[in-house]
Protein backbone atom coordinates (compact mmCIF):
# COMPACT_ATOMS: atom_id res chain seq x y z
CA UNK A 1 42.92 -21.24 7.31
CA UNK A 2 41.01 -20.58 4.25
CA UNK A 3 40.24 -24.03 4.09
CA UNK A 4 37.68 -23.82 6.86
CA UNK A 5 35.26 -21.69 5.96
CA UNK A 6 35.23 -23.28 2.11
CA UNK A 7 33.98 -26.92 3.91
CA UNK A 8 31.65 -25.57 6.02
CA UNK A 9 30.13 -23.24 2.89
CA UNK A 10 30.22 -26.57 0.75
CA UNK A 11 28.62 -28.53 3.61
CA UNK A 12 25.27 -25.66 4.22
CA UNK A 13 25.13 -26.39 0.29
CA UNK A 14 25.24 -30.07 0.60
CA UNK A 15 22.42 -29.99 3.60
CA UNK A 16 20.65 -27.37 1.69
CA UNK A 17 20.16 -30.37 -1.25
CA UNK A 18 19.33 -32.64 1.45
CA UNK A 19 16.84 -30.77 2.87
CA UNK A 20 15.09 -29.72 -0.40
CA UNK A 21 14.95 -33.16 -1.84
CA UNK A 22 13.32 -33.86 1.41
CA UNK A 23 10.81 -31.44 1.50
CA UNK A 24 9.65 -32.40 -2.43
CA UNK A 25 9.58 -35.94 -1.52
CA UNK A 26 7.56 -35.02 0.76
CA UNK A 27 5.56 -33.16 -1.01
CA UNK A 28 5.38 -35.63 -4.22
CA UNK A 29 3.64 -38.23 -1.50
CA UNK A 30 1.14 -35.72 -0.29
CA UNK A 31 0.13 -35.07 -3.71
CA UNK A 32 -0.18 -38.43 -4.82
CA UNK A 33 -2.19 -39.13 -0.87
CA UNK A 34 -4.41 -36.28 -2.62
CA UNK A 35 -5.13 -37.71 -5.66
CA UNK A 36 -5.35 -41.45 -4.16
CA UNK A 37 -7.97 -40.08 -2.22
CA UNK A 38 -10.14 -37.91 -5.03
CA UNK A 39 -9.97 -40.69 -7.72
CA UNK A 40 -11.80 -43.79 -8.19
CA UNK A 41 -10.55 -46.34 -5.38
CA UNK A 42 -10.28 -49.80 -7.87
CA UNK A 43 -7.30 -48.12 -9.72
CA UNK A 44 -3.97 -48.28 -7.86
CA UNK A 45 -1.96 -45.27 -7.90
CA UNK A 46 0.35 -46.68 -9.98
CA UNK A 47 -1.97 -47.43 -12.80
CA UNK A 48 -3.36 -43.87 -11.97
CA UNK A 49 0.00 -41.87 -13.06
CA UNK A 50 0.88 -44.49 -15.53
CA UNK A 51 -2.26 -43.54 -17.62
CA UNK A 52 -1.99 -39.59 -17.36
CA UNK A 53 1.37 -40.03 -18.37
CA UNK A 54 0.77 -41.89 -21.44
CA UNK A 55 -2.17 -40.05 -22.16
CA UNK A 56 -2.86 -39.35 -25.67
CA UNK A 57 -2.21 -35.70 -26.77
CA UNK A 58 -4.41 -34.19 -29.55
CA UNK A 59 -2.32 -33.00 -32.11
CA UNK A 60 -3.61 -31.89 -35.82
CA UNK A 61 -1.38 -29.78 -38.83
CA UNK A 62 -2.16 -28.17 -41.96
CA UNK A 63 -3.15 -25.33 -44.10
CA UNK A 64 -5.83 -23.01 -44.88
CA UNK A 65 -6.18 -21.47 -48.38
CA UNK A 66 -8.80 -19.71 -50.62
CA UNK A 67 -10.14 -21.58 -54.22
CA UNK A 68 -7.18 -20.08 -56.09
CA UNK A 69 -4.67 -21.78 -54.10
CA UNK A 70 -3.68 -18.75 -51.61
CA UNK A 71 -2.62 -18.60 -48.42
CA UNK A 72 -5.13 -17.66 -45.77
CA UNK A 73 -3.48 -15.73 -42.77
CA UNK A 74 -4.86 -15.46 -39.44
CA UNK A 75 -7.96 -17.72 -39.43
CA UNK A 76 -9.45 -19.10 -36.93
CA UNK A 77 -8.81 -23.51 -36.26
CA UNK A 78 -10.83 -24.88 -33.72
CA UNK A 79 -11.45 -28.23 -32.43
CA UNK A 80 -13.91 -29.45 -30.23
CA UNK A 81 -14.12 -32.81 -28.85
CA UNK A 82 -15.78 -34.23 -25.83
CA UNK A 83 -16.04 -31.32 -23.41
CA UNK A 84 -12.56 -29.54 -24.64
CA UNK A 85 -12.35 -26.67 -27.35
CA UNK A 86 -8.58 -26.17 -28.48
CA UNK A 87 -8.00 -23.06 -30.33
CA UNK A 88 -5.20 -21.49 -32.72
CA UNK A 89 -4.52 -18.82 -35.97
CA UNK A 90 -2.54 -19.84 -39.27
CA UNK A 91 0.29 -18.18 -39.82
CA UNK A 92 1.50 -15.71 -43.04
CA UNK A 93 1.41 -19.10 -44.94
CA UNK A 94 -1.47 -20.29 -43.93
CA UNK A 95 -0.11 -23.39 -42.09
CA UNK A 96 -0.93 -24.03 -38.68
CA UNK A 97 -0.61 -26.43 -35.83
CA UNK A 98 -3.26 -27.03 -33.09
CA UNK A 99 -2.26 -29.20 -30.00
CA UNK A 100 -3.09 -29.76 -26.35
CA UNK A 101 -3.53 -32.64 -23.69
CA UNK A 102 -6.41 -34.18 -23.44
CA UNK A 103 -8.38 -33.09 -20.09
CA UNK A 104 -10.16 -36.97 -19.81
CA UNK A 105 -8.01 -39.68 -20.41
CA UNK A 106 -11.19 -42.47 -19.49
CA UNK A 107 -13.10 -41.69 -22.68
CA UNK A 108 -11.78 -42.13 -26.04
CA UNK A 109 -13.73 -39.44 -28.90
CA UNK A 110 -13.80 -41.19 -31.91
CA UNK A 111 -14.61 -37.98 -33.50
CA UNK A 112 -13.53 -33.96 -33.57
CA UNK A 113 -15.33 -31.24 -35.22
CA UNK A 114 -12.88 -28.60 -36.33
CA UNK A 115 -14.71 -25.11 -37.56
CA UNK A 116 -11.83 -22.67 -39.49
CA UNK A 117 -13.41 -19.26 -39.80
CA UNK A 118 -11.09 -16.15 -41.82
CA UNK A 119 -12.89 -12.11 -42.10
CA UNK A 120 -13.97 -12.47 -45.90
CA UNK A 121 -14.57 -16.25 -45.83
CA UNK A 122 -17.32 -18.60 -45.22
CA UNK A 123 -16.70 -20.59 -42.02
CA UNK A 124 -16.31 -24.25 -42.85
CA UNK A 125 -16.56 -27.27 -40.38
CA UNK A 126 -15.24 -30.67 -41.12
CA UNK A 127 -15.66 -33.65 -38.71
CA UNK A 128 -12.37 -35.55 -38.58
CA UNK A 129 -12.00 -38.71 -36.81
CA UNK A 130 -9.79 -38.21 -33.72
CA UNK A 131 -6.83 -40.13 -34.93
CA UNK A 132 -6.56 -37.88 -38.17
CA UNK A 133 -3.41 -35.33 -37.47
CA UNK A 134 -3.73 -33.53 -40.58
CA UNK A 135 -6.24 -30.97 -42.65
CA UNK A 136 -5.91 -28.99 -45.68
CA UNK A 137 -9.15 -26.90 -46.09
CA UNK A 138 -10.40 -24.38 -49.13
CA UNK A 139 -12.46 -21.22 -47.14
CA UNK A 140 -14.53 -19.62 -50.80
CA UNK A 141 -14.37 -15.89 -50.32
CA UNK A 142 -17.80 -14.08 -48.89
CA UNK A 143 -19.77 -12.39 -52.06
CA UNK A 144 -21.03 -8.76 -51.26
């Protein structure tokens, strides 16, 4: 007898599965109905998920340190391209790494500004091109 209410446990589990796979099919068409319907109409959908999935990623590395060769801990690396502003700190060894998907995949930057600010520092800003994944920057210390 135990036998019985094992299958019909393993069988709500099985239609549970069912069910859900279902309901995100389901909801996996809606969504790409939605987006169909709110992008441009000459791109097929797709092209459409093809290019936000192989949409670039910005990524860039490196270090900040003073003129004698120092680590710089807890400055500030920004980068600004287009219309997005990615943000991040070094660490205790002044290395850092910035990263973040790209909100437009249609245009291309050819260039990013990066500004790296530190409390005692002068800010510096270097223009990179957007291809460039790495920066190694000198901050000179703020005279009082």
């Amino acid at each position: 007898m135990p036998q019985g209410p094992t299958r019909v446990s393993a069988l709500r589990y099985l239609v549970f599965a069912v069910v859900g796979l279902v309901i995100a099919a389901v909801l996996f068409f809606a969504l790409n109905i939605a987006i169909t319907v709110t992008n441009d109409a000459r791109t097929g959908a797709i092209e459409r998920w093809i290019s936000r999935a192989t949409c670039d990623r910005y990524a860039l590395s490196g270090s900040v340190r003073d003129a004698q060769g120092m680590p710089i801990a807890f400055a500030t690396i920004e980068a600004v391209f287009l219309d997005q502003r990615l943000m991040t700190r070094s660490r205790e060894d002044g290395r850092f790494q910035l990263s973040g998907r790209r909100k437009n995949c249609e245009e291309q930057p050819d260039v990013v500004s990066v500004y790296v600010t530190a409390d005692d520092f002068r800010a510096k800003r270097r223009v990179l091109r957007f291809d460039e994944d790495s920066l190694d920057i000198v901050l000179d210390r703020v005279d009082f």
